[in-house]
C-alpha atoms as a PDB file:
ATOM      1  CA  UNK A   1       0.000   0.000   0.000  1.00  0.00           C
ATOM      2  CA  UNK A   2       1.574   3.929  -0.626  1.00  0.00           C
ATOM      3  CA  UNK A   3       2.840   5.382   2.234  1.00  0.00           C
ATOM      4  CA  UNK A   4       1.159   7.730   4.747  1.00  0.00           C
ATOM      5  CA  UNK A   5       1.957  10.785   3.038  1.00  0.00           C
ATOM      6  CA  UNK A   6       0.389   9.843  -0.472  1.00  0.00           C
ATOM      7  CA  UNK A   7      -2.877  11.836  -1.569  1.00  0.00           C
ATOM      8  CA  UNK A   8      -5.751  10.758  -3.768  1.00  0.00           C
ATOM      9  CA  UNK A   9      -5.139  13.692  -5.927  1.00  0.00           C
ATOM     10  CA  UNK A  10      -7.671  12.784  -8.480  1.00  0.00           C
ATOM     11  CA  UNK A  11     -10.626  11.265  -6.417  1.00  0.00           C
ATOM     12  CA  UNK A  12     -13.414  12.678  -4.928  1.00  0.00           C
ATOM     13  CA  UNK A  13     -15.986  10.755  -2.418  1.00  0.00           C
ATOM     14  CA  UNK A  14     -19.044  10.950  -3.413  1.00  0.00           C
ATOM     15  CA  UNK A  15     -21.803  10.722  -0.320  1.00  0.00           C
ATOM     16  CA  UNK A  16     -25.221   9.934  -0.413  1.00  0.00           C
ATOM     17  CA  UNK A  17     -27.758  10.712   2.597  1.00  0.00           C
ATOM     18  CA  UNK A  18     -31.096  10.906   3.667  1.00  0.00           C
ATOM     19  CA  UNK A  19     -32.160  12.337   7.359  1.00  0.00           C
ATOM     20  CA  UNK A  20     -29.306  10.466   9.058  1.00  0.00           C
ATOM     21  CA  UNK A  21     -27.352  13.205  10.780  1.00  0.00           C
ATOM     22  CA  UNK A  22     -25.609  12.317  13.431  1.00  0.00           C
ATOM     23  CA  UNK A  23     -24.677   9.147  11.320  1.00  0.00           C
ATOM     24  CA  UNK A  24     -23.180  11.203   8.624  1.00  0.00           C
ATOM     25  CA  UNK A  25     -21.213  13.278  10.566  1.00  0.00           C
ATOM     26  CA  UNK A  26     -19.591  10.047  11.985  1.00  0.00           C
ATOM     27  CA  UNK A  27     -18.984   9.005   8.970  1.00  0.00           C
ATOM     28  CA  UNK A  28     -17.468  12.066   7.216  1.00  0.00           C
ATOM     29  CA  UNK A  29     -15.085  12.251  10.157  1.00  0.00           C
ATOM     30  CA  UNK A  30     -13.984   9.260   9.063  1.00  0.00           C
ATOM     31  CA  UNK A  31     -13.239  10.121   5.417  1.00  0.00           C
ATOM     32  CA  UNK A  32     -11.712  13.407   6.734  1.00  0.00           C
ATOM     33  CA  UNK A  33      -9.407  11.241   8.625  1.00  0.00           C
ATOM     34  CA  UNK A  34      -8.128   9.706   5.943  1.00  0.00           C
ATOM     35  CA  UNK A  35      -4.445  10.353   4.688  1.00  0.00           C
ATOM     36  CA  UNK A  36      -5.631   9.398   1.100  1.00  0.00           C
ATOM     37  CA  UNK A  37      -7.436  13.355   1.506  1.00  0.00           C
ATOM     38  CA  UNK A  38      -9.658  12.713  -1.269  1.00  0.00           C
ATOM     39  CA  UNK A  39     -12.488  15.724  -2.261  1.00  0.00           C
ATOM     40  CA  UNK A  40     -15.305  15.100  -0.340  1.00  0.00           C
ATOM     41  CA  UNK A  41     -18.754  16.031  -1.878  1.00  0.00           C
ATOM     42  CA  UNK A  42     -21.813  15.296   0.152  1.00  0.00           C
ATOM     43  CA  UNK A  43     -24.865  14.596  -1.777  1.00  0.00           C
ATOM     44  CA  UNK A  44     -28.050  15.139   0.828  1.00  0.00           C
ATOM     45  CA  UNK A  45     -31.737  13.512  -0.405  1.00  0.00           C
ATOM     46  CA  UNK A  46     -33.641  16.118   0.843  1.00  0.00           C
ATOM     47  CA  UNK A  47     -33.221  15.342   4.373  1.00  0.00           C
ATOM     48  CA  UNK A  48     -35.537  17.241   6.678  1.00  0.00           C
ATOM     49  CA  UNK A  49     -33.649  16.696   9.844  1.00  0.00           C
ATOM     50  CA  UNK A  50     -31.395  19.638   9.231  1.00  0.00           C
ATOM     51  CA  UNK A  51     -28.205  17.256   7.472  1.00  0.00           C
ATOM     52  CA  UNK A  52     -27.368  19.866   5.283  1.00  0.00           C
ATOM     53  CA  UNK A  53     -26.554  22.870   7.938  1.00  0.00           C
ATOM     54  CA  UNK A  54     -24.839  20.187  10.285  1.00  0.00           C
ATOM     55  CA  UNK A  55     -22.132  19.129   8.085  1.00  0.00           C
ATOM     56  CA  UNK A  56     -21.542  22.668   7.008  1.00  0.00           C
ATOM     57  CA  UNK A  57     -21.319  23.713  10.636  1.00  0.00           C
ATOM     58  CA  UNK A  58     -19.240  20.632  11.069  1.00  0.00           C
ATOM     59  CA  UNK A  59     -17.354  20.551   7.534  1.00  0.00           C
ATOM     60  CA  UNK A  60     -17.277  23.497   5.978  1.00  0.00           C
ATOM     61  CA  UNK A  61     -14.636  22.349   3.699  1.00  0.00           C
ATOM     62  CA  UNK A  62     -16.610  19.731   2.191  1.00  0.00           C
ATOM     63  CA  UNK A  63     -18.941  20.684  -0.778  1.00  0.00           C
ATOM     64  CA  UNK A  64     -22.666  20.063   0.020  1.00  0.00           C
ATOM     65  CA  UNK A  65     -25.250  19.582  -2.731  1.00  0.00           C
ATOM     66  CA  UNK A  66     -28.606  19.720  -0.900  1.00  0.00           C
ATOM     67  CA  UNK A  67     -31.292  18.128  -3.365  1.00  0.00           C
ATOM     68  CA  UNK A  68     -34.924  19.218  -3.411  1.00  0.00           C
ATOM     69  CA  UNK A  69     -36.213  15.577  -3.686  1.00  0.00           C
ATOM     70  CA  UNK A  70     -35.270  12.348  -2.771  1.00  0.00           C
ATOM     71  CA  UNK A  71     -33.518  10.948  -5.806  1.00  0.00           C
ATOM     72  CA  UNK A  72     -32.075   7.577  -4.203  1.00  0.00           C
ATOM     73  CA  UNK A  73     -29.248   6.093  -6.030  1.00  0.00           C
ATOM     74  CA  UNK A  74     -29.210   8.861  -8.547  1.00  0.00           C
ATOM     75  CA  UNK A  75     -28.232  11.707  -6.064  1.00  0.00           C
ATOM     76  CA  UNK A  76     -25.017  10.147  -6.777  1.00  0.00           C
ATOM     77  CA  UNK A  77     -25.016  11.109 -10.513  1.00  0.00           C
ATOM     78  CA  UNK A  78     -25.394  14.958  -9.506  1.00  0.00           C
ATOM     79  CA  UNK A  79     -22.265  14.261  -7.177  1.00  0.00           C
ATOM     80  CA  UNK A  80     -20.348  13.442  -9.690  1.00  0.00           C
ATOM     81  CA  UNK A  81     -21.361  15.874 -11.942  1.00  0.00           C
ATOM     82  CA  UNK A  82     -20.342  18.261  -9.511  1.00  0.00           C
ATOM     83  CA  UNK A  83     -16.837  16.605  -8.418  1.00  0.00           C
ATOM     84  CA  UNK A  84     -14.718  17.337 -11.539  1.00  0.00           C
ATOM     85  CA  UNK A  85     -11.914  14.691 -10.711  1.00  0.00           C
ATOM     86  CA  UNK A  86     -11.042  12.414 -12.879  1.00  0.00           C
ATOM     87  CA  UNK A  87     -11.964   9.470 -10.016  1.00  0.00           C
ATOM     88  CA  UNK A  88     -14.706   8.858  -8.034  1.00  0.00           C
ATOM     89  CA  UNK A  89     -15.114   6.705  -4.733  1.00  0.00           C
ATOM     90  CA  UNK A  90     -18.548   6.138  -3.402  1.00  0.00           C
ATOM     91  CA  UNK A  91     -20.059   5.932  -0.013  1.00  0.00           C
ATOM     92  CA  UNK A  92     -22.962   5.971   1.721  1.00  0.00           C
ATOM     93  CA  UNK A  93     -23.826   7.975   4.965  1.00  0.00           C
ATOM     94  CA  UNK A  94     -22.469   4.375   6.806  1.00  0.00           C
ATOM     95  CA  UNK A  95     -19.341   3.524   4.922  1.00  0.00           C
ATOM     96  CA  UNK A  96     -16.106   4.631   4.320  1.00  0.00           C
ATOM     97  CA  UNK A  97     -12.566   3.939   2.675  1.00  0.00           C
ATOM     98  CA  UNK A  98      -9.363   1.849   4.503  1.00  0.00           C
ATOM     99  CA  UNK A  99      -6.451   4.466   4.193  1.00  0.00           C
ATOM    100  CA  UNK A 100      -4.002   4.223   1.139  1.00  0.00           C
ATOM    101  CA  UNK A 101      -7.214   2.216  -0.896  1.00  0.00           C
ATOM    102  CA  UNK A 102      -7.901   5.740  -2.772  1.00  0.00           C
ATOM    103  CA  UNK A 103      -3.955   6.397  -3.408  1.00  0.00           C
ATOM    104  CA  UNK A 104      -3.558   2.646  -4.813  1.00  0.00           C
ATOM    105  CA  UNK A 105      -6.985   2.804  -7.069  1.00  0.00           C
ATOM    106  CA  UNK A 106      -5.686   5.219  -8.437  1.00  0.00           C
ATOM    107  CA  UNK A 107      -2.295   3.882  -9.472  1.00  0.00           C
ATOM    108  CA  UNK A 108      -4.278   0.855 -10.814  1.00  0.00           C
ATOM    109  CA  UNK A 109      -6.733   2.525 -13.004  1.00  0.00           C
ATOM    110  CA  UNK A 110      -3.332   4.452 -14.470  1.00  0.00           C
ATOM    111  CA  UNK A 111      -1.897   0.888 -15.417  1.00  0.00           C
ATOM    112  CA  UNK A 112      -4.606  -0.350 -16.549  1.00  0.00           C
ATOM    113  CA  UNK A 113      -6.534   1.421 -19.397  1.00  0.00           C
ATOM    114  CA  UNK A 114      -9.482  -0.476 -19.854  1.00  0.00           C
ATOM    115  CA  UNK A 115     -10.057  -0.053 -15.980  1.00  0.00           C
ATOM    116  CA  UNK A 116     -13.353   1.845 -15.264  1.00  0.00           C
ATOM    117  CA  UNK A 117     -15.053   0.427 -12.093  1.00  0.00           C
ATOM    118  CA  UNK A 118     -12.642  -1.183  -9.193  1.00  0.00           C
ATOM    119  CA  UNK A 119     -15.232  -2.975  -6.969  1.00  0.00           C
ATOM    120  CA  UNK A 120     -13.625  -3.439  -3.633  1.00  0.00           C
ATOM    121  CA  UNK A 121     -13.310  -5.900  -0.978  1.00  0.00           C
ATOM    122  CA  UNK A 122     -15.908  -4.989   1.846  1.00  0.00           C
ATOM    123  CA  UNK A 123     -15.837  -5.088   4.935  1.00  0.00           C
ATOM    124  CA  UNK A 124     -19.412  -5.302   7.643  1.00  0.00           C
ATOM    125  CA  UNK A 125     -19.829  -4.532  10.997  1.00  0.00           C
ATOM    126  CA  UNK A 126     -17.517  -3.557  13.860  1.00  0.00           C
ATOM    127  CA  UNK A 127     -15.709  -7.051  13.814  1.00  0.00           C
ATOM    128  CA  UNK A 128     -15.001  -6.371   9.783  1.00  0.00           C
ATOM    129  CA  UNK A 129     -15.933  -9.489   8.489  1.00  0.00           C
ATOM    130  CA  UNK A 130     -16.171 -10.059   4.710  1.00  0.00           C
ATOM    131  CA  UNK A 131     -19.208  -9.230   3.056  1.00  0.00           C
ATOM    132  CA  UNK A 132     -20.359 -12.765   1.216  1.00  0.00           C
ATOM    133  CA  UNK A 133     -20.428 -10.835  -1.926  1.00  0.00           C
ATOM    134  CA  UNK A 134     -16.850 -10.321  -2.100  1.00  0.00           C
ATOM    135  CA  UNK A 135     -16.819 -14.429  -2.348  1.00  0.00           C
ATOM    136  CA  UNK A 136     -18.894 -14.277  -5.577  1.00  0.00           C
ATOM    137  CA  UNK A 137     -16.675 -11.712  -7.132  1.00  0.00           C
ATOM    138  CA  UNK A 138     -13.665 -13.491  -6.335  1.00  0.00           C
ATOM    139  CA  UNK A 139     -15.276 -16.585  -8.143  1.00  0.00           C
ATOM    140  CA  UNK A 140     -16.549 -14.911 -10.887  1.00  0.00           C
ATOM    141  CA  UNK A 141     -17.165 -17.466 -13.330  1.00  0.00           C
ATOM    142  CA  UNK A 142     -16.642 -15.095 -15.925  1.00  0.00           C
ATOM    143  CA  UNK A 143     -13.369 -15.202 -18.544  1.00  0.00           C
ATOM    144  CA  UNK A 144     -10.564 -13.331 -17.093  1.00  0.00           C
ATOM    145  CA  UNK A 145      -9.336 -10.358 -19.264  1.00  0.00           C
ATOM    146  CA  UNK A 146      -5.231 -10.207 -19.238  1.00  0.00           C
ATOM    147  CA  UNK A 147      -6.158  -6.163 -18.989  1.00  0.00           C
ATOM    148  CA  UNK A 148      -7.114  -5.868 -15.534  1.00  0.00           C
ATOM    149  CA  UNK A 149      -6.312  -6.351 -11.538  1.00  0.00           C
ATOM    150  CA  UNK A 150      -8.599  -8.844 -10.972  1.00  0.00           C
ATOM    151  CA  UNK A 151     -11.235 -10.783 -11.034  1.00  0.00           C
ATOM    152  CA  UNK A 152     -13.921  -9.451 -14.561  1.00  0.00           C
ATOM    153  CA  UNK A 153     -17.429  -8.759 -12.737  1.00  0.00           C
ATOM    154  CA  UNK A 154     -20.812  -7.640 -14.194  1.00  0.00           C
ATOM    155  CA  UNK A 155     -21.745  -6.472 -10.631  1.00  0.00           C
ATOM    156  CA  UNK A 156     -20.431  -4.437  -7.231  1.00  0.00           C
ATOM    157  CA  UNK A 157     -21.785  -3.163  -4.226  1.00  0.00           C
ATOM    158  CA  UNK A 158     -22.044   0.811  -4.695  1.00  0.00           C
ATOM    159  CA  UNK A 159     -20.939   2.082  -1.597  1.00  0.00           C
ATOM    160  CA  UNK A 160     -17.570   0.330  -1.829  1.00  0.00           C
ATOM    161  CA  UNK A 161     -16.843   1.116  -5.880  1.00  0.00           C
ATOM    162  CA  UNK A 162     -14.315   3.562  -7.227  1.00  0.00           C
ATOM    163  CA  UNK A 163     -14.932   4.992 -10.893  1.00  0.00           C
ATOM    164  CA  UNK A 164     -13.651   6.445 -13.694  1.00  0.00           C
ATOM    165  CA  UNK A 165     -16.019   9.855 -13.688  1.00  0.00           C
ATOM    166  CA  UNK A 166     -15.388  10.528 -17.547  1.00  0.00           C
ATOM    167  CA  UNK A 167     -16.624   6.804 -18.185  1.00  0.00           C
ATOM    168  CA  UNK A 168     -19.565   6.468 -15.169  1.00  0.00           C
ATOM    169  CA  UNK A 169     -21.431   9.521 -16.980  1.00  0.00           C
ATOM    170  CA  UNK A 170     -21.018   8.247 -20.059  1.00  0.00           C
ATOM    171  CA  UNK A 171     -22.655   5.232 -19.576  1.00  0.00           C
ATOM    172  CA  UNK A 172     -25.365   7.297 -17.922  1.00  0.00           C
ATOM    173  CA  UNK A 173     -24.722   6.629 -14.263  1.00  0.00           C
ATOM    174  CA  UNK A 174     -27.539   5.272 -11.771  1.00  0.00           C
ATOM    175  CA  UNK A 175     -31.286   5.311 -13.020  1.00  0.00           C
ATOM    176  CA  UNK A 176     -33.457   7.405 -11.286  1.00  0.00           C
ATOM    177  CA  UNK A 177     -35.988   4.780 -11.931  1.00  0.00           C
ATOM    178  CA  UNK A 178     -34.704   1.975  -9.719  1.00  0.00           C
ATOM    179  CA  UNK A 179     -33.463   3.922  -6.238  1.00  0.00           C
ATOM    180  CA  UNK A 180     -31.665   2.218  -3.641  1.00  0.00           C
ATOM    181  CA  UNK A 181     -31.334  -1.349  -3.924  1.00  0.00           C
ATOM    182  CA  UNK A 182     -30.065  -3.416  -6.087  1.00  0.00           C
ATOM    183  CA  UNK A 183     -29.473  -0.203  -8.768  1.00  0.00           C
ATOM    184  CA  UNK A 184     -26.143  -1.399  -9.548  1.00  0.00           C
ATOM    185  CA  UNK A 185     -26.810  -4.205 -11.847  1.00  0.00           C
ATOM    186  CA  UNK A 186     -28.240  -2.131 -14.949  1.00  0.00           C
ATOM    187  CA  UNK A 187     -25.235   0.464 -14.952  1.00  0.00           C
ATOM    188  CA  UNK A 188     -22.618  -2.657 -14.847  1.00  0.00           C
ATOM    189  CA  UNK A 189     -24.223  -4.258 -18.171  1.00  0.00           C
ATOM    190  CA  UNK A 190     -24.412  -0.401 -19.214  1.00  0.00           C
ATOM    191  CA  UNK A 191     -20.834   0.045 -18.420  1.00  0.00           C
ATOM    192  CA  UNK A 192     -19.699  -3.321 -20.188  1.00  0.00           C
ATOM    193  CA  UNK A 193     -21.892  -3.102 -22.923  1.00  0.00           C
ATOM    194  CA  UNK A 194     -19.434   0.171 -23.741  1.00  0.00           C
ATOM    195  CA  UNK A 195     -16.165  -1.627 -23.789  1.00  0.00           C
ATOM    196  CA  UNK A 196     -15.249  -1.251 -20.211  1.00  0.00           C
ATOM    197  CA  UNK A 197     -13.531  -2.954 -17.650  1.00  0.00           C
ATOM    198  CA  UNK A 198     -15.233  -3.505 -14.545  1.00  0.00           C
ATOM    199  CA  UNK A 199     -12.885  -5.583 -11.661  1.00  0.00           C
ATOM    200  CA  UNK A 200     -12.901  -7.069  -8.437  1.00  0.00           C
ATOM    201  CA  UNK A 201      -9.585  -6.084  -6.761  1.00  0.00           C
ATOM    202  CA  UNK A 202      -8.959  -7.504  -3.629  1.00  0.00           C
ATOM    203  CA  UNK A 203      -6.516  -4.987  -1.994  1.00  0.00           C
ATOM    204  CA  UNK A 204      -8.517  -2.249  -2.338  1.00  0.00           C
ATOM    205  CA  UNK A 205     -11.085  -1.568   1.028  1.00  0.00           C
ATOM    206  CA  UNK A 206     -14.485  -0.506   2.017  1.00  0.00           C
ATOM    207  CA  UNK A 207     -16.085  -0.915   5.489  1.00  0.00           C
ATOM    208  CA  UNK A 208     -19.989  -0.664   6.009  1.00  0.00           C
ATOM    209  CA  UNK A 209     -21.419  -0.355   9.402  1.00  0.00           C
ATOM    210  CA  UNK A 210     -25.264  -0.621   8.440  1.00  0.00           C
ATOM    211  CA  UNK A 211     -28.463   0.020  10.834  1.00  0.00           C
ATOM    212  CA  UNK A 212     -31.784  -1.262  10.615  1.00  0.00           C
ATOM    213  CA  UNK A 213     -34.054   0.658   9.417  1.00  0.00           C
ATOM    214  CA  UNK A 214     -37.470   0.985   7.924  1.00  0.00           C
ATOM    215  CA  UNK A 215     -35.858   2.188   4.194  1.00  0.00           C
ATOM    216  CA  UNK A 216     -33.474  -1.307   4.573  1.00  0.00           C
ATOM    217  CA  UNK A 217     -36.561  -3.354   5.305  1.00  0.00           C
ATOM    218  CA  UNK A 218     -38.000  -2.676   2.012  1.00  0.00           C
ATOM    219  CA  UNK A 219     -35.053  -3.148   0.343  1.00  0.00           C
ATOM    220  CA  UNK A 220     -35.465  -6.433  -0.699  1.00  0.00           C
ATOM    221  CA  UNK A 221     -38.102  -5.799  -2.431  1.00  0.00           C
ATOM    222  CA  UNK A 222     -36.724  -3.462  -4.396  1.00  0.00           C
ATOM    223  CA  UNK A 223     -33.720  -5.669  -5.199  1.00  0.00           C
ATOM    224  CA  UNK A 224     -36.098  -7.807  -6.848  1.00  0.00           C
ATOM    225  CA  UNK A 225     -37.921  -5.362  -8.731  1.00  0.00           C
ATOM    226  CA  UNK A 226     -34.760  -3.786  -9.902  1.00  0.00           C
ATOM    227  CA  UNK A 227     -33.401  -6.951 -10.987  1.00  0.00           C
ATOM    228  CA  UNK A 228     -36.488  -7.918 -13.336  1.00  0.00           C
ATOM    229  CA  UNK A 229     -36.308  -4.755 -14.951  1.00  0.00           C
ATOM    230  CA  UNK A 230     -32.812  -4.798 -15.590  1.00  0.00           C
ATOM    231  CA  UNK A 231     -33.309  -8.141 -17.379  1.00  0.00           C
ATOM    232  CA  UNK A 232     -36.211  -6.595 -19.387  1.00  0.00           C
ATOM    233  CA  UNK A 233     -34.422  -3.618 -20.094  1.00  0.00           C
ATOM    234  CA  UNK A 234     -31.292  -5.685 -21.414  1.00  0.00           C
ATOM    235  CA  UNK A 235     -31.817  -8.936 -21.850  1.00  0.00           C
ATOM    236  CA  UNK A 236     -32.935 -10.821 -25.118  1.00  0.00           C
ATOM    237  CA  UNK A 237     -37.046 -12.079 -24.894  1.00  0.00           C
ATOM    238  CA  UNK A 238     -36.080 -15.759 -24.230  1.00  0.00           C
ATOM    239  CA  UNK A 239     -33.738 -14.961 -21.169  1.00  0.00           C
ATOM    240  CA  UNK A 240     -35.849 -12.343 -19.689  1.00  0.00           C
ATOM    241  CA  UNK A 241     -38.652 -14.508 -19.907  1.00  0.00           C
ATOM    242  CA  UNK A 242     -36.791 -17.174 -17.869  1.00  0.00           C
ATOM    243  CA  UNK A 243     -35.409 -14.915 -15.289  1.00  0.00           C
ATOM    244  CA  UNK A 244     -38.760 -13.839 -14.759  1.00  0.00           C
ATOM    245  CA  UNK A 245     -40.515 -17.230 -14.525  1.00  0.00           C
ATOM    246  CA  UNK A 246     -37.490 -17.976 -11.662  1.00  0.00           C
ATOM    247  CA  UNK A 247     -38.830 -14.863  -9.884  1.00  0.00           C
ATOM    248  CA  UNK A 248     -42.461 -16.633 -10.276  1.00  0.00           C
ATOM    249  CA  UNK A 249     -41.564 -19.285  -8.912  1.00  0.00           C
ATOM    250  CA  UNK A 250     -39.780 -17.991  -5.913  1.00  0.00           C
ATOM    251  CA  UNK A 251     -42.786 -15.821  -5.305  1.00  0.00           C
ATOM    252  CA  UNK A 252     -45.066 -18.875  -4.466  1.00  0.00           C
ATOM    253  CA  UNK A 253     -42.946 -19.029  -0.809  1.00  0.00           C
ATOM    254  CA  UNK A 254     -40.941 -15.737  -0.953  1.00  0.00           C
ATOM    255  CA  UNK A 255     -43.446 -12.658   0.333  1.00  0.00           C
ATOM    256  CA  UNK A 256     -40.251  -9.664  -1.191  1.00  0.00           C
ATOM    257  CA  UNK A 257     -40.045 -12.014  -4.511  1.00  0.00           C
ATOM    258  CA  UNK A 258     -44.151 -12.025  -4.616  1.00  0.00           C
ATOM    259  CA  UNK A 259     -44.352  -7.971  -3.600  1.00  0.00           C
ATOM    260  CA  UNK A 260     -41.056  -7.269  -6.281  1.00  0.00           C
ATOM    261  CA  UNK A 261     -42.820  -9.141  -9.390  1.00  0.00           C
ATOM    262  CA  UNK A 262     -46.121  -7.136  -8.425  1.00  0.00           C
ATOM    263  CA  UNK A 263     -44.272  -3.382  -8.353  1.00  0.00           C
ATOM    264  CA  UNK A 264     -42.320  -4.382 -11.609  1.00  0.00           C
ATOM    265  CA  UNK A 265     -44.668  -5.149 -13.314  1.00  0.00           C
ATOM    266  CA  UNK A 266     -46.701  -2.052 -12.472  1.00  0.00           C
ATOM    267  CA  UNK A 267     -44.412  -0.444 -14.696  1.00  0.00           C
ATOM    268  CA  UNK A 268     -43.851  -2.542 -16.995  1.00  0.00           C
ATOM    269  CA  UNK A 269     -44.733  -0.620 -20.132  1.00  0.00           C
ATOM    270  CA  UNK A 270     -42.943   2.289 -19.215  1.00  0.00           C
ATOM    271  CA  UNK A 271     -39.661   0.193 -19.287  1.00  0.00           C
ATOM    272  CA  UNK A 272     -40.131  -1.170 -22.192  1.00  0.00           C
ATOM    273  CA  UNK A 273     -40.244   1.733 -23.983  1.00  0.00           C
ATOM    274  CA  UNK A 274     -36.306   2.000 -22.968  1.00  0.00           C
ATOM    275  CA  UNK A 275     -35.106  -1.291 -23.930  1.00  0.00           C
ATOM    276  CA  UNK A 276     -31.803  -1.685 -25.386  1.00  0.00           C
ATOM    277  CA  UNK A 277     -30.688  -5.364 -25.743  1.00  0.00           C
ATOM    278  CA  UNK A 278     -27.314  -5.967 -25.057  1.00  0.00           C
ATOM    279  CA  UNK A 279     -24.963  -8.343 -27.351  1.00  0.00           C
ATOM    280  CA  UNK A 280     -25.310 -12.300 -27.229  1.00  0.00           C
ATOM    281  CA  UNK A 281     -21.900 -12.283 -25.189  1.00  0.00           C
ATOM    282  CA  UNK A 282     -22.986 -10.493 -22.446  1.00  0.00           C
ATOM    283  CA  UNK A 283     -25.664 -11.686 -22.054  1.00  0.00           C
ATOM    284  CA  UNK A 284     -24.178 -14.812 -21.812  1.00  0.00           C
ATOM    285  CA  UNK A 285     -22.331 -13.701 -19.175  1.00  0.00           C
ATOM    286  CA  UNK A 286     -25.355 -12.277 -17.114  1.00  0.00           C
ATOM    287  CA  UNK A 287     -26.652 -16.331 -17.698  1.00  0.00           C
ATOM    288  CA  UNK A 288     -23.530 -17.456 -15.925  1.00  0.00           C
ATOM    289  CA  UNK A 289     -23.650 -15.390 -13.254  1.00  0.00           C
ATOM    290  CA  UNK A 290     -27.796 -16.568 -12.745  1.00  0.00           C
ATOM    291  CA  UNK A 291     -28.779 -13.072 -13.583  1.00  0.00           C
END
């Protein structure tokens, strides 16, 4: 890992947050810590407990963009919009970066061209143990490309992801559409669909210190929602039919899989009209990873 004294010139930290105060101001102390002394840009979903004077009070340093709505996932498009570095590191009001992880991303995505999206090993909880997703990226079943640091994925978690900002926007970032849960999968096919190179790399660190709370108990729910319309925005008729039938039949015992099919399909004409099928290979690859 670089030394102490390195900076994350080029990256920002995008933040996303919703009437969590006192949990965001935990957390940007955090990032502030940090040696890496990335930009930090606070993105706040029109909180109405007062977030946005707090960390100003607390922070002024650190750019707040206070939204008039609540625009889940997507309030992270606007932060990067607003960041002008060339990288971008998310986090959510709960999670934040291992020092030097900013400094070496960035030293990776300059040795590796194709680079765009570094999705990094994450850590839960106060005892840091591995989130089980980092075990499915690891195995990816996917062909390994010679042009990058690990591990090729068609997935991440996005509060422990670092971007290329020039390449995010261009694949359109997060859709509005989907919010917060599960939003990740579309822009990955997006992102690949475009040529780039979205990896799994192992040394690079994200910890997430979650809470219940009545947002995260709907969020499975969502996930499943947001994963049928990915396939239907993406996928070719034959393999979006079968993904769906797999929801279908999950939905018979599963009450989210049963409440997820009934919301997607509530708007289920309006995302048709924004189809765009992907090419035969990936969505091969979306098959392989059960997608």
């Amino acid at each position: 890992m670089p030394s102490s004294s390195s900076v994350a010139t080029r990256t920002a930290v995008v933040l996303i947050t919703r009437n969590r105060r006192a949990r965001v101001l935990d957390t940007l102390r955090r990032l502030r810590a940090m040696p890496d002394a990335p930009l930090l840009v606070v993105v706040d979903n029109a909180s109405g407990d007062g977030t946005p004077g707090a960390i100003a009070g607390a922070f002024p340093d650190v750019r707040i963009l206070a939204l008039s709505r609540n625009a889940g996932a997507a309030g992270r498009n606007v932060g990067v919009l607003a960041s002008q570095r060339e990288f971008v590191a998310f986090a959510d009001d709960d999670s934040w970066w291992s020092d030097g992880s900013l400094v070496r991303a960035e030293q990776l995505f300059d040795a590796h061209r194709r680079l765009s999206l570094i999705a990094a090993n994450l850590r839960i909880g106060p005892d840091g143990r591995e989130d089980p997703v980092c075990q499915e990226m690891r195995a990816s079943p996917l062909s390994p490309a010679a042009d990058l640091p690990g591990p090729r994925v068609l997935g991440f978690v996005a509060c422990a992801t670092i971007v290329r900002r020039d390449r995010f926007l261009d694949a359109g970032g997060f859709a509005e559409r989907f919010g917060v849960g599960g939003e990740e999968r579309l822009l990955a096919i997006d992102m690949t669909a475009q040529g780039n190179g979205l990896a799994y790399v192992e040394e690079i660190v994200a910890w997430h210190d979650p809470e219940p709370s009545a947002d995260r108990a709907h969020r499975p729910v969502t996930e499943v929602r947001n994963a049928l319309w990915s396939a239907w925005l993406r996928r070719r008729p034959s393999r979006a039919l079968g993904f769906t039938l797999g929801v279908a039949r999950r939905a018979l015992r599963d009450a989210d899989a049963r409440s997820g099919l009934v919301l997607a399909a509530r708007d289920l004409r309006n995302v048709l009209r924004e189809r765009s099928r992907v090419s035969r290979a990936i969505d091969d690859d979306l098959g392989r990873l059960r997608y």
